[in-house]
N, C-alpha and C. Protein backbone atom coordinates (compact mmCIF):
# COMPACT_ATOMS: atom_id res chain seq x y z
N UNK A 1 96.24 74.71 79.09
CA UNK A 1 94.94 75.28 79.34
C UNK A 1 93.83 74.33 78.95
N UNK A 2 93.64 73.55 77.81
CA UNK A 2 92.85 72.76 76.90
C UNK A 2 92.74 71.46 78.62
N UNK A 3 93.63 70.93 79.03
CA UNK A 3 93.25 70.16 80.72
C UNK A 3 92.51 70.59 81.16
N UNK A 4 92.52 72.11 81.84
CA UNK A 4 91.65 72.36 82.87
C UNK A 4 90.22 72.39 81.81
N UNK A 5 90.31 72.94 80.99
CA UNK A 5 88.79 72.88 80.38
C UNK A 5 88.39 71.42 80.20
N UNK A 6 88.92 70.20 79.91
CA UNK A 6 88.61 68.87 79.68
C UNK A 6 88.70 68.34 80.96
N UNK A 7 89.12 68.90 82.56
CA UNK A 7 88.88 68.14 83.22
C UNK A 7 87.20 68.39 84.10
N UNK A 8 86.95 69.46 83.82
CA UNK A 8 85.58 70.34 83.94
C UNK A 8 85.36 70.08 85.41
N UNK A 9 86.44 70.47 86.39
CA UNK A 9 86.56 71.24 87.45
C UNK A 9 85.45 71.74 87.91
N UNK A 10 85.20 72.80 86.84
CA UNK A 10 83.77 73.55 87.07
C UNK A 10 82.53 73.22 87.64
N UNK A 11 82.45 72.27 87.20
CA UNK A 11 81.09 71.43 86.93
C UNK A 11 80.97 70.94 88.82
N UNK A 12 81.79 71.06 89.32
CA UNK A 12 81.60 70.65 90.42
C UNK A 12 80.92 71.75 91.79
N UNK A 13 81.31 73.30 90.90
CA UNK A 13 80.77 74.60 91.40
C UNK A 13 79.32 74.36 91.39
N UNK A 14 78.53 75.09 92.38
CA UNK A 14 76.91 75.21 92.29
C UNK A 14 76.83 76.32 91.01
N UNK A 15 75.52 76.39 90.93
CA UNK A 15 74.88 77.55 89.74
C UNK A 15 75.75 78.55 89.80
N UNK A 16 75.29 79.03 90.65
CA UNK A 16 75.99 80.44 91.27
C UNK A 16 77.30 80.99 91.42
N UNK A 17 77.86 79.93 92.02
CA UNK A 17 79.30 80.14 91.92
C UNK A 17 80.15 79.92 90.35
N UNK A 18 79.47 79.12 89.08
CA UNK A 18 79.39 78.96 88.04
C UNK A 18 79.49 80.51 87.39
N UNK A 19 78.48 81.36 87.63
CA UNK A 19 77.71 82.48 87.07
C UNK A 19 78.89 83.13 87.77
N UNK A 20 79.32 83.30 88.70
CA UNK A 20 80.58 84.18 89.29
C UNK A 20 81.71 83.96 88.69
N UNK A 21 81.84 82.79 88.14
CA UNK A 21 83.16 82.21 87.18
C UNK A 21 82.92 82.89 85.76
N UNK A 22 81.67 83.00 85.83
CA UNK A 22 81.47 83.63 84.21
C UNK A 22 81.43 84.93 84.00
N UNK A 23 81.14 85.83 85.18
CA UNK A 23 80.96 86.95 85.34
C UNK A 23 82.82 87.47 85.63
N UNK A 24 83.49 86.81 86.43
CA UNK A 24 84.91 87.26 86.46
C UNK A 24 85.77 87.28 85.28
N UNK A 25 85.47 86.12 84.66
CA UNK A 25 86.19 85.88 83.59
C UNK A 25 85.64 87.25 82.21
N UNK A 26 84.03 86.93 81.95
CA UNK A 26 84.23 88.16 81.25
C UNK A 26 84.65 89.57 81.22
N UNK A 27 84.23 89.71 82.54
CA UNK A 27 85.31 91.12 83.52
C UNK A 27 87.01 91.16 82.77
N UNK A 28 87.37 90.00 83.27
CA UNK A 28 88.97 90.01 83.28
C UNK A 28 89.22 90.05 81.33
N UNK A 29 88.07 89.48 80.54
CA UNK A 29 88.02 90.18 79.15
C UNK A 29 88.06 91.48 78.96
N UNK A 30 87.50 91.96 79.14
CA UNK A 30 86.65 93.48 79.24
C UNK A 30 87.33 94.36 79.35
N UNK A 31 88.81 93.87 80.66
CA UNK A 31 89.52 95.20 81.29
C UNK A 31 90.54 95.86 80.06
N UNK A 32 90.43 96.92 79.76
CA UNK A 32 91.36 97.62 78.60
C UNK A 32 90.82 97.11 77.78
N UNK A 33 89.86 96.34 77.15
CA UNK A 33 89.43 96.50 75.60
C UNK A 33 87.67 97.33 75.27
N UNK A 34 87.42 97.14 74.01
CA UNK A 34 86.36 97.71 73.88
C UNK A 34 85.53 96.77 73.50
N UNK A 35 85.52 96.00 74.03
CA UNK A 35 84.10 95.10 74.44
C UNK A 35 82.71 95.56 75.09
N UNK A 36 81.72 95.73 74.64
CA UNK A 36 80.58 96.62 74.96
C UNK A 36 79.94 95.90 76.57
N UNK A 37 80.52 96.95 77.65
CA UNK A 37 79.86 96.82 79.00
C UNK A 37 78.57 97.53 78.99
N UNK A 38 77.52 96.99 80.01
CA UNK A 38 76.33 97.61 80.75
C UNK A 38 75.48 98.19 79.61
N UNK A 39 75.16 99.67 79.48
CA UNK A 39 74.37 100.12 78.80
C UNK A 39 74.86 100.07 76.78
N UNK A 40 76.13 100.32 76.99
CA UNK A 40 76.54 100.16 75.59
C UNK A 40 76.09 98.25 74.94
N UNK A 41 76.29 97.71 75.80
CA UNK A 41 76.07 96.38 75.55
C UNK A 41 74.47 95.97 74.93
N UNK A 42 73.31 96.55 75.66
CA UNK A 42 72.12 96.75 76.01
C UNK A 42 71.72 97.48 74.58
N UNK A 43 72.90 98.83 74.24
CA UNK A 43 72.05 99.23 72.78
C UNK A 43 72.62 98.31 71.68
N UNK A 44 73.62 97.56 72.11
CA UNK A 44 73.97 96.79 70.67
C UNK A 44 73.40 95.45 70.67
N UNK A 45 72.53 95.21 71.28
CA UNK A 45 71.51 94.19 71.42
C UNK A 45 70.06 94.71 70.99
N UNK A 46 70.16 96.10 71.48
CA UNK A 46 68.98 96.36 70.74
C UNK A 46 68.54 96.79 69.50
N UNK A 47 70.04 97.74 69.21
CA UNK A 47 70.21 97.79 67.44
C UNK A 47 70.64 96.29 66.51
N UNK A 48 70.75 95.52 67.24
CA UNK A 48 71.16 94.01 66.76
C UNK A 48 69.15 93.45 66.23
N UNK A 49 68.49 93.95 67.57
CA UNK A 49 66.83 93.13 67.50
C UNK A 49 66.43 93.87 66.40
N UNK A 50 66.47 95.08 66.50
CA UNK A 50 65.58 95.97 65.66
C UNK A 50 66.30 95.30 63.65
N UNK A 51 67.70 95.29 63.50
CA UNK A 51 67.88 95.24 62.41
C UNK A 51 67.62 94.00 61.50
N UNK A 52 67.10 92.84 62.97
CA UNK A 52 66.73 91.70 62.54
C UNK A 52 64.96 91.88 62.39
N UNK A 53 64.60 92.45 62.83
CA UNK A 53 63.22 92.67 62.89
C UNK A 53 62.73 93.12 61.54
N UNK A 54 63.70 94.36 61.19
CA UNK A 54 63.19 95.36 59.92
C UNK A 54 63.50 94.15 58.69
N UNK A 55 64.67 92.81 58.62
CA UNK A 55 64.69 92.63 57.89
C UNK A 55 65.21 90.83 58.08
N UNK A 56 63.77 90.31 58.44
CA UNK A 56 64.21 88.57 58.89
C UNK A 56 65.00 88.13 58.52
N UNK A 57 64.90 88.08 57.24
CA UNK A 57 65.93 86.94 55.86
C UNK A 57 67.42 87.07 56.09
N UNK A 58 67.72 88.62 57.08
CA UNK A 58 68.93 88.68 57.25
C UNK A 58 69.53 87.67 58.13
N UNK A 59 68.77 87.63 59.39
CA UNK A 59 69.31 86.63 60.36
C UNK A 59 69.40 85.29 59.95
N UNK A 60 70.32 84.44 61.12
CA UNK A 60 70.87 83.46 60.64
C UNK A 60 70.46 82.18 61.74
N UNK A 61 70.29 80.97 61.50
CA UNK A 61 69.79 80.29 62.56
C UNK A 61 71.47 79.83 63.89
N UNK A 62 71.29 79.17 64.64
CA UNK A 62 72.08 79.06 65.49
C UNK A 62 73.45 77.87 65.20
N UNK A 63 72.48 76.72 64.75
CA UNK A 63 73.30 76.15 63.47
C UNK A 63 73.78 76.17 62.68
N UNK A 64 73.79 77.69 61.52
CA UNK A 64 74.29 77.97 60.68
C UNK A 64 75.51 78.72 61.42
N UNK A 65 75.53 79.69 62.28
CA UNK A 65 76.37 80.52 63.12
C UNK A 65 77.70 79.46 63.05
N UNK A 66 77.26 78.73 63.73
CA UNK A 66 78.17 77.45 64.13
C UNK A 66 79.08 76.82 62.73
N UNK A 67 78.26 76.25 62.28
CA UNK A 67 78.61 76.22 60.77
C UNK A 67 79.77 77.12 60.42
N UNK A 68 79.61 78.16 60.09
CA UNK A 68 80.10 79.22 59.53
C UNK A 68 81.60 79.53 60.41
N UNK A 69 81.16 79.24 61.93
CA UNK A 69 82.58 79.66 62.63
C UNK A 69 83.38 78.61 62.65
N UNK A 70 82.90 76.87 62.27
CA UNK A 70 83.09 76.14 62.59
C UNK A 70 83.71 75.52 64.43
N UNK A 71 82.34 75.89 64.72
CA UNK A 71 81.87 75.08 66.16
C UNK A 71 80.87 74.12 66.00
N UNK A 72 81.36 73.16 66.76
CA UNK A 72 80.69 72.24 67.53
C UNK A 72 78.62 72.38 67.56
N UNK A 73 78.10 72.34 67.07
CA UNK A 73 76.80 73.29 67.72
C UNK A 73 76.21 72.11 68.92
């Protein structure tokens, strides 16, 4: 699997057809688990804004995220 991602195939798709690769694939995540689709998705983004809002110091920068999971940033 680690090939096809290093030969980046992809990259040769337009935008769009990109965004359809991304949209299937999270689909084909999604099916049978509880991964938050459509509106459920929408409130846990919005209970995500609000709890960063009520309390800044909590959030974390994008670099640290990374850090922490150890990725690449």
């Amino acid at each position: 699997m680690a090939h096809a991602l290093e030969s980046k195939w992809y990259m040769n798709l337009s935008r769009e057809q990109r965004l359809e690769l991304i949209a299937r694939i999270w689909d084909s995540l999604a099916t049978g688990t509880d991964l938050p689709k459509g509106e459920d998705l929408l409130a846990e983004c919005e209970r995500r804004l609000a709890e960063m809002k009520a309390d800044p110091a909590s959030a974390i920068s994008w670099d640290e995220l990374c850090r922490q999971r150890g990725w690449d940033a």
